[in-house]
PDB file of N, CA and C in Angstrom:
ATOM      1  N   UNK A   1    -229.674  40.546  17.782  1.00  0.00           N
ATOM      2  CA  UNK A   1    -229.219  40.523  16.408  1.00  0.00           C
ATOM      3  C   UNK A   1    -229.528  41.856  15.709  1.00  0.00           C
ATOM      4  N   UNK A   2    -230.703  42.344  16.138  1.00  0.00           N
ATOM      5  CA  UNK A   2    -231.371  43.977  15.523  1.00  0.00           C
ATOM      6  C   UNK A   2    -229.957  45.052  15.351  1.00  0.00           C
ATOM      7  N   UNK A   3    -228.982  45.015  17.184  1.00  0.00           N
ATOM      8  CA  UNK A   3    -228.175  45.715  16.997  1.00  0.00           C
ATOM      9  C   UNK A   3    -227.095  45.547  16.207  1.00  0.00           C
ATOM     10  N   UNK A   4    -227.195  44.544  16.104  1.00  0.00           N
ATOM     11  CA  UNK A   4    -225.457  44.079  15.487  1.00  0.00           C
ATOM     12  C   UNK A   4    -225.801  44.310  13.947  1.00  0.00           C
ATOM     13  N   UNK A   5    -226.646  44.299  13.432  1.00  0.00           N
ATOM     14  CA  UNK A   5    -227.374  44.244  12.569  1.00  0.00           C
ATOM     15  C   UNK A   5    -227.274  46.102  11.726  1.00  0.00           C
ATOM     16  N   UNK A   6    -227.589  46.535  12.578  1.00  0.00           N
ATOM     17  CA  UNK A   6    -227.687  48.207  12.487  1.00  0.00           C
ATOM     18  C   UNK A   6    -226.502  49.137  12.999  1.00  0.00           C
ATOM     19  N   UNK A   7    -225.549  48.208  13.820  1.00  0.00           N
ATOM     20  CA  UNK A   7    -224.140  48.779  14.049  1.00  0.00           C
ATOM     21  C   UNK A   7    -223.664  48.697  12.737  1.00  0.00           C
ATOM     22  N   UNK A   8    -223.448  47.350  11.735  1.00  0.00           N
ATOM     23  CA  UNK A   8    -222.886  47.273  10.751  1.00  0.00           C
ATOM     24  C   UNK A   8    -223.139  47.514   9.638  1.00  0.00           C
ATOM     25  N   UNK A   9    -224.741  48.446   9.224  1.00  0.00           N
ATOM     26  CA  UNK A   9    -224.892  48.964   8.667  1.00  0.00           C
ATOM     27  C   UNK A   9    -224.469  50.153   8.500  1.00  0.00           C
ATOM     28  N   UNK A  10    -224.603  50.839   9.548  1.00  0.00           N
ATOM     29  CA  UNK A  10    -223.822  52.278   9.824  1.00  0.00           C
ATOM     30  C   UNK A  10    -222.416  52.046  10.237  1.00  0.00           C
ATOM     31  N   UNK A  11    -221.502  51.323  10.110  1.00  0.00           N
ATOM     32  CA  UNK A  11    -220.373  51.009   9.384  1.00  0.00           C
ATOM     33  C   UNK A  11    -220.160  51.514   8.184  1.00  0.00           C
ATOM     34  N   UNK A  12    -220.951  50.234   7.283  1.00  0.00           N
ATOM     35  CA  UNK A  12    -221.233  50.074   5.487  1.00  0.00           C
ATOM     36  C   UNK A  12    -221.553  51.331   5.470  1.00  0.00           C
ATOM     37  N   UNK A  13    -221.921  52.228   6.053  1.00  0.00           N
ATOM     38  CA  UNK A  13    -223.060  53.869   4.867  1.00  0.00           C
ATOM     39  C   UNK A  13    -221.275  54.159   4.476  1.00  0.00           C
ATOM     40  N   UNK A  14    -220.085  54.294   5.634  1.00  0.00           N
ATOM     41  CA  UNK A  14    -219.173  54.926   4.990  1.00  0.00           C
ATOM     42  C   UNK A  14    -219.137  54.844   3.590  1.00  0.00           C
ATOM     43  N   UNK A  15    -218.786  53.375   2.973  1.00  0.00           N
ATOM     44  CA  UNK A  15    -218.126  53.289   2.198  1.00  0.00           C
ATOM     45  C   UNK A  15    -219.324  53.939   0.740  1.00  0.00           C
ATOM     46  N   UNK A  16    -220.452  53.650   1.046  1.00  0.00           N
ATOM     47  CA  UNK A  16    -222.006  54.414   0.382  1.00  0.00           C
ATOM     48  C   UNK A  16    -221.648  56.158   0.205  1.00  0.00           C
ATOM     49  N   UNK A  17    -221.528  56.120   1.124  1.00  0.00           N
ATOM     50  CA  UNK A  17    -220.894  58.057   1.026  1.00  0.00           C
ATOM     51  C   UNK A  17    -219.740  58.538   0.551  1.00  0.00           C
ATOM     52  N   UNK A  18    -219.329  57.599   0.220  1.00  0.00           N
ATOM     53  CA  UNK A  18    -217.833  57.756  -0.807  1.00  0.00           C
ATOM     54  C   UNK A  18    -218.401  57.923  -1.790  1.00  0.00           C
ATOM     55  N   UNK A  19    -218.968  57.264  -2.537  1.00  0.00           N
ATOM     56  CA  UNK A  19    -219.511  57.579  -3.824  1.00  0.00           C
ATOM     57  C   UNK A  19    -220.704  58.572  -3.835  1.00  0.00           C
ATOM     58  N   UNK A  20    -221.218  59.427  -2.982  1.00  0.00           N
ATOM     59  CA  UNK A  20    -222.182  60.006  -3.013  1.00  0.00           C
ATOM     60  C   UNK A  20    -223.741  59.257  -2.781  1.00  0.00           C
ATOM     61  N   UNK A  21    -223.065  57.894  -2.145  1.00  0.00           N
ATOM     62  CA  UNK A  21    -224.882  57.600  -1.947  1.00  0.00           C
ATOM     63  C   UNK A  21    -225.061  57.569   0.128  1.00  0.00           C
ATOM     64  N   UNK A  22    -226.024  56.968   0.034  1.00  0.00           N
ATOM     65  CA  UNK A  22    -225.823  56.564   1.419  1.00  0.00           C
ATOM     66  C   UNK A  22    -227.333  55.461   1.732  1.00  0.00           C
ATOM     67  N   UNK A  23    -227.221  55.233   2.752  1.00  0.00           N
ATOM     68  CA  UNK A  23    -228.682  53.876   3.258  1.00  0.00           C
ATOM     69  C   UNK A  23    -229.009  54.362   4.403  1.00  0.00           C
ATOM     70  N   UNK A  24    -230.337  54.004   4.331  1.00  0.00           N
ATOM     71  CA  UNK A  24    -231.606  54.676   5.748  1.00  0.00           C
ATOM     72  C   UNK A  24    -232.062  53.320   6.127  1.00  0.00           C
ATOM     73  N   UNK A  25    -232.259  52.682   7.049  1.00  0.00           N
ATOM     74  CA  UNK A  25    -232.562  51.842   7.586  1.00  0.00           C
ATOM     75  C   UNK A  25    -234.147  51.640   7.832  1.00  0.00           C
ATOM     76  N   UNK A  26    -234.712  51.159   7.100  1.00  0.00           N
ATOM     77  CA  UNK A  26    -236.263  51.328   7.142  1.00  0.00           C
ATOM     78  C   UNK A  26    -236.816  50.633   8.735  1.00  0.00           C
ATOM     79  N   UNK A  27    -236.423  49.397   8.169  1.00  0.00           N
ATOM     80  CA  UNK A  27    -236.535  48.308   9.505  1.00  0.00           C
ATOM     81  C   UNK A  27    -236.221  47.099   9.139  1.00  0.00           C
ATOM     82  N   UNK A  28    -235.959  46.385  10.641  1.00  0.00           N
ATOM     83  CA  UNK A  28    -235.073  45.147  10.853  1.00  0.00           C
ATOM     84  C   UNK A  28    -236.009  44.468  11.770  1.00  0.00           C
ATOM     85  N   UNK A  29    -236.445  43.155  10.917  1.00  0.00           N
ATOM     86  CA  UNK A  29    -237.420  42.372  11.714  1.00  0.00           C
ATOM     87  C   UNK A  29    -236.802  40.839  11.453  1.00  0.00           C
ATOM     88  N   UNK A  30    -236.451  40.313  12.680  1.00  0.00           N
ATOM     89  CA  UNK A  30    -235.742  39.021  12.467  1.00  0.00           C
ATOM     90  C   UNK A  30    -234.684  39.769  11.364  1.00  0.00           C
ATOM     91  N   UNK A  31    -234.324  38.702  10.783  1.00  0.00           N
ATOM     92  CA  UNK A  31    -233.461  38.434   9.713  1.00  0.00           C
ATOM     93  C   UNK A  31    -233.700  39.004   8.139  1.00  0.00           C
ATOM     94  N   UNK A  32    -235.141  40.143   8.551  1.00  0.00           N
ATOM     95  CA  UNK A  32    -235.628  40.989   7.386  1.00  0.00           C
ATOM     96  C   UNK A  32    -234.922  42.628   7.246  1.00  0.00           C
ATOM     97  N   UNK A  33    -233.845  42.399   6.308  1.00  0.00           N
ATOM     98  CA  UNK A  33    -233.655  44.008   6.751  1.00  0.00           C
ATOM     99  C   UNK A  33    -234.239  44.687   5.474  1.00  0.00           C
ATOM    100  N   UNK A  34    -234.603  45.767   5.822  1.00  0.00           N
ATOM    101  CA  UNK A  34    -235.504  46.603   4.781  1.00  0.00           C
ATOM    102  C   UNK A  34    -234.554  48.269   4.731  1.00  0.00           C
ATOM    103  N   UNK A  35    -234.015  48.546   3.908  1.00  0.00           N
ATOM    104  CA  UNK A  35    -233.365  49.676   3.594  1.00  0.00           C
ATOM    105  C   UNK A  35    -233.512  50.724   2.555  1.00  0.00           C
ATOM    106  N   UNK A  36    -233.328  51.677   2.263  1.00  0.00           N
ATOM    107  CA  UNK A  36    -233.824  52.825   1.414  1.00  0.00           C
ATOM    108  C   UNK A  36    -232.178  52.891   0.975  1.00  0.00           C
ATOM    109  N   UNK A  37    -232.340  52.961  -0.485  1.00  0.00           N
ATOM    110  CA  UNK A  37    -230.841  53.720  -1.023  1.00  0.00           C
ATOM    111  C   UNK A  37    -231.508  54.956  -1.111  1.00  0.00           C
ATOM    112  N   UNK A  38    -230.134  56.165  -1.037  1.00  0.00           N
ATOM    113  CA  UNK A  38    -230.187  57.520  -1.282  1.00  0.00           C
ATOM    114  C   UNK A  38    -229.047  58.277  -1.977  1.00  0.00           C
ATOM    115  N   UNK A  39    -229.072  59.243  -2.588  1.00  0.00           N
ATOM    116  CA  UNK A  39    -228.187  59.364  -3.174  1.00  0.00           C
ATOM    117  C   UNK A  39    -228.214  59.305  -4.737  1.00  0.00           C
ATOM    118  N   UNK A  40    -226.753  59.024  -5.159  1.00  0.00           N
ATOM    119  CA  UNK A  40    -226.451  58.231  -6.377  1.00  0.00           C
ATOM    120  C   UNK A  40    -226.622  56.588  -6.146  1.00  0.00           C
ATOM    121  N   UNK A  41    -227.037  56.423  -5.139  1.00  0.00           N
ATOM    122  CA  UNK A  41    -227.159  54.994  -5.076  1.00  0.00           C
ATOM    123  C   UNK A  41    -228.636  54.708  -4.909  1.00  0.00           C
ATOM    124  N   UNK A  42    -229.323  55.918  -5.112  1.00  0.00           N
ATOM    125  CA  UNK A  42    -231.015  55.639  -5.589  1.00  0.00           C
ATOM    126  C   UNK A  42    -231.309  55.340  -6.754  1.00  0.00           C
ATOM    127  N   UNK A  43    -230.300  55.959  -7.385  1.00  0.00           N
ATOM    128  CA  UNK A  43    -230.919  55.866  -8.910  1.00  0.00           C
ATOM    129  C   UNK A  43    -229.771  54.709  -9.547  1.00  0.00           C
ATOM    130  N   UNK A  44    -228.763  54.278  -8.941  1.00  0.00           N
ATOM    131  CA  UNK A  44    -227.387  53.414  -9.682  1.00  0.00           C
ATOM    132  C   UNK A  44    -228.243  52.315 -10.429  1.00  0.00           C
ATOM    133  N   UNK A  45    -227.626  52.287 -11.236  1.00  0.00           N
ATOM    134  CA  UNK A  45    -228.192  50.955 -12.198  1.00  0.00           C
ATOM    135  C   UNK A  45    -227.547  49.173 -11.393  1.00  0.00           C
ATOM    136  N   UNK A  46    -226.770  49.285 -10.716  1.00  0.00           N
ATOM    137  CA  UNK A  46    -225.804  48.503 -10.012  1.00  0.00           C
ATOM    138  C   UNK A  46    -226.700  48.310  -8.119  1.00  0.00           C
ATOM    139  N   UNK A  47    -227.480  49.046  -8.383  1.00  0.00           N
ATOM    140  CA  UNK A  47    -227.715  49.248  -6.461  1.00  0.00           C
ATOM    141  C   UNK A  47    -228.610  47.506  -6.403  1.00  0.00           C
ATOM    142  N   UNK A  48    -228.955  46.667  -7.521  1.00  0.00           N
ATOM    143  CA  UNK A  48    -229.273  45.580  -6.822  1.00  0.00           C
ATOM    144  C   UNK A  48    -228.048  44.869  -6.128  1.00  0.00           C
ATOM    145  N   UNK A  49    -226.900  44.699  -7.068  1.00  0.00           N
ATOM    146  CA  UNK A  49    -225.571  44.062  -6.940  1.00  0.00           C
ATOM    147  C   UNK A  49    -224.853  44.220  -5.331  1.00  0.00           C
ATOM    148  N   UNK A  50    -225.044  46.297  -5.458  1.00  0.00           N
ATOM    149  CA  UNK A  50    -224.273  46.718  -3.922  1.00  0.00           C
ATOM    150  C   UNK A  50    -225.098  45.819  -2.878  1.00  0.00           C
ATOM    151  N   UNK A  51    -226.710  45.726  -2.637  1.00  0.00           N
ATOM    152  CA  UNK A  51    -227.505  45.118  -1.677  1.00  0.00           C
ATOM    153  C   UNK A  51    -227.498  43.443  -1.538  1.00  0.00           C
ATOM    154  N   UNK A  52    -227.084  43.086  -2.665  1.00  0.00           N
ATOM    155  CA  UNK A  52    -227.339  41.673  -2.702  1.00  0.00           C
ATOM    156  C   UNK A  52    -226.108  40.959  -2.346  1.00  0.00           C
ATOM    157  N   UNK A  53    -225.114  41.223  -3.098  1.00  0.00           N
ATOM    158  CA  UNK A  53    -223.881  40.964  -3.332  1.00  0.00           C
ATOM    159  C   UNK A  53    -222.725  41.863  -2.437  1.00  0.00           C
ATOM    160  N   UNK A  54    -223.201  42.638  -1.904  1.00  0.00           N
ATOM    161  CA  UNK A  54    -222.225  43.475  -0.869  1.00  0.00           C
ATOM    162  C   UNK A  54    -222.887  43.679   0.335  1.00  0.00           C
ATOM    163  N   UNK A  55    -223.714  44.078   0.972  1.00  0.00           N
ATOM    164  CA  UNK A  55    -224.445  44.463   1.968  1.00  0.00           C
ATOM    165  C   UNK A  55    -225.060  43.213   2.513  1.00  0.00           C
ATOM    166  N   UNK A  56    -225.904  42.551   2.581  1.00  0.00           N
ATOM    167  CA  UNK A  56    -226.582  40.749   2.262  1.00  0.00           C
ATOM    168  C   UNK A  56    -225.188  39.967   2.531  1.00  0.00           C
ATOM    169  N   UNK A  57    -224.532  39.846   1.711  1.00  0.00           N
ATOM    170  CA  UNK A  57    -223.381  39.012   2.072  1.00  0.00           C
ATOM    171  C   UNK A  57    -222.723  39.488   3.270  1.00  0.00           C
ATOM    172  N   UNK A  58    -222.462  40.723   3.420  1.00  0.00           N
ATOM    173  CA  UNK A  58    -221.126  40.571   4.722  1.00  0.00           C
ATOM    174  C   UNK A  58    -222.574  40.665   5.905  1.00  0.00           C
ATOM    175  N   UNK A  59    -223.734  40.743   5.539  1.00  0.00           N
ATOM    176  CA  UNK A  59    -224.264  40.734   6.983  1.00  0.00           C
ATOM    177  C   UNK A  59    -224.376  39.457   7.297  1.00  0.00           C
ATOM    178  N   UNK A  60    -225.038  38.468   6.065  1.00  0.00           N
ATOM    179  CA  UNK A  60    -224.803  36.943   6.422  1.00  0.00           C
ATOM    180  C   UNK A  60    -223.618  36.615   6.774  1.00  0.00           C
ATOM    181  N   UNK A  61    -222.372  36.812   6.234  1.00  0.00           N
ATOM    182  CA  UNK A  61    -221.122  36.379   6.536  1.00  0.00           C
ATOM    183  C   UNK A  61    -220.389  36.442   8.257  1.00  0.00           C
ATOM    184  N   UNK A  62    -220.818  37.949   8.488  1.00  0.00           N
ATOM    185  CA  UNK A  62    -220.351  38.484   9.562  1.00  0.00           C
ATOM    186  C   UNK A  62    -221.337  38.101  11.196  1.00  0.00           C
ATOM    187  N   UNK A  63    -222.822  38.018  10.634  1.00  0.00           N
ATOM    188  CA  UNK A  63    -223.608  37.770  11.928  1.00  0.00           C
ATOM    189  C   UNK A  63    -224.860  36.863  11.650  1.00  0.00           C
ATOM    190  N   UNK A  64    -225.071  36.881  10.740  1.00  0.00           N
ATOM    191  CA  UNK A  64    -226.050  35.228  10.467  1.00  0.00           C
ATOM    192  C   UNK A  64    -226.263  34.821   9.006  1.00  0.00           C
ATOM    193  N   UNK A  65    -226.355  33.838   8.732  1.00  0.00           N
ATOM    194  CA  UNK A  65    -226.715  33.297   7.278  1.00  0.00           C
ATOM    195  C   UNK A  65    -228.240  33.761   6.468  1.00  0.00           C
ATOM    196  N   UNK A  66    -228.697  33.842   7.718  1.00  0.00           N
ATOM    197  CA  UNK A  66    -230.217  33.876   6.960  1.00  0.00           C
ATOM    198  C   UNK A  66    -230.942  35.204   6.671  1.00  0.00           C
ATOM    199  N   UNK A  67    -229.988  36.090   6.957  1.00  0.00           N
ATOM    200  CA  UNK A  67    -230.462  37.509   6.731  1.00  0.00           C
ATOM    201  C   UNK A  67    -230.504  37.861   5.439  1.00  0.00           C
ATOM    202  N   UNK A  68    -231.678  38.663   4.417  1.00  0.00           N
ATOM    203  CA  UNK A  68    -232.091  39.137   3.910  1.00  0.00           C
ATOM    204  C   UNK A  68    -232.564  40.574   3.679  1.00  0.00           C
ATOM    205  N   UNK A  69    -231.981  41.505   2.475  1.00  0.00           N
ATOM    206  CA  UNK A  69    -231.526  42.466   2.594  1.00  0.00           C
ATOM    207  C   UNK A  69    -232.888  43.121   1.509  1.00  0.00           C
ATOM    208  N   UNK A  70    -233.560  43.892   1.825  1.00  0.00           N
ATOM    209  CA  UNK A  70    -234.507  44.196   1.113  1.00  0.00           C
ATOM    210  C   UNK A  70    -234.620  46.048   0.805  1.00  0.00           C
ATOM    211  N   UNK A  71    -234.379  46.539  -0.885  1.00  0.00           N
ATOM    212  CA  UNK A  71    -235.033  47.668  -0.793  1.00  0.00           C
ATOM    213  C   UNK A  71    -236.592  48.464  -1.442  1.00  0.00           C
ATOM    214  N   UNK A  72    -236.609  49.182  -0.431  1.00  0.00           N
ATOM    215  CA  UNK A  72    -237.742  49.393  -0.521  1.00  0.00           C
ATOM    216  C   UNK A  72    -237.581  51.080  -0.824  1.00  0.00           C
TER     217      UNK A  72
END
């Protein structure tokens, strides 16, 4: 699950680097993913929404329910 997990993150940075941000992958333990925004998406007033509501969802959606998207 780690990989599938971190393939489709580095997918997602594209669309992060469109706007000038991008995500570092801290670590992925079980169903804990821990990520760094960078960028304009360090400081976005919106970067809970992108993680919770965009990133969190298509990883639950796409490869398990119970994954949890954490930044740190």
């Amino acid at each position: 699950m780690e990989q599938k997990i971190r393939d489709r993150l580095e997918q997602l940075r594209g669309m992060l680097q469109a706007d000038g941000g991008d995500l570092e992958v801290v670590s992925v333990e079980g169903a804990s993913v821990k990520v760094r925004l960078k960028g304009a998406c360090g400081g976005c007033p919106h970067a809970v929404m992108t993680l919770k509501q965009g990133i969190e969802r298509i990883l639950r959606s796409e490869i398990d329910g119970s994954i949890v998207v954490e930044r740190v």
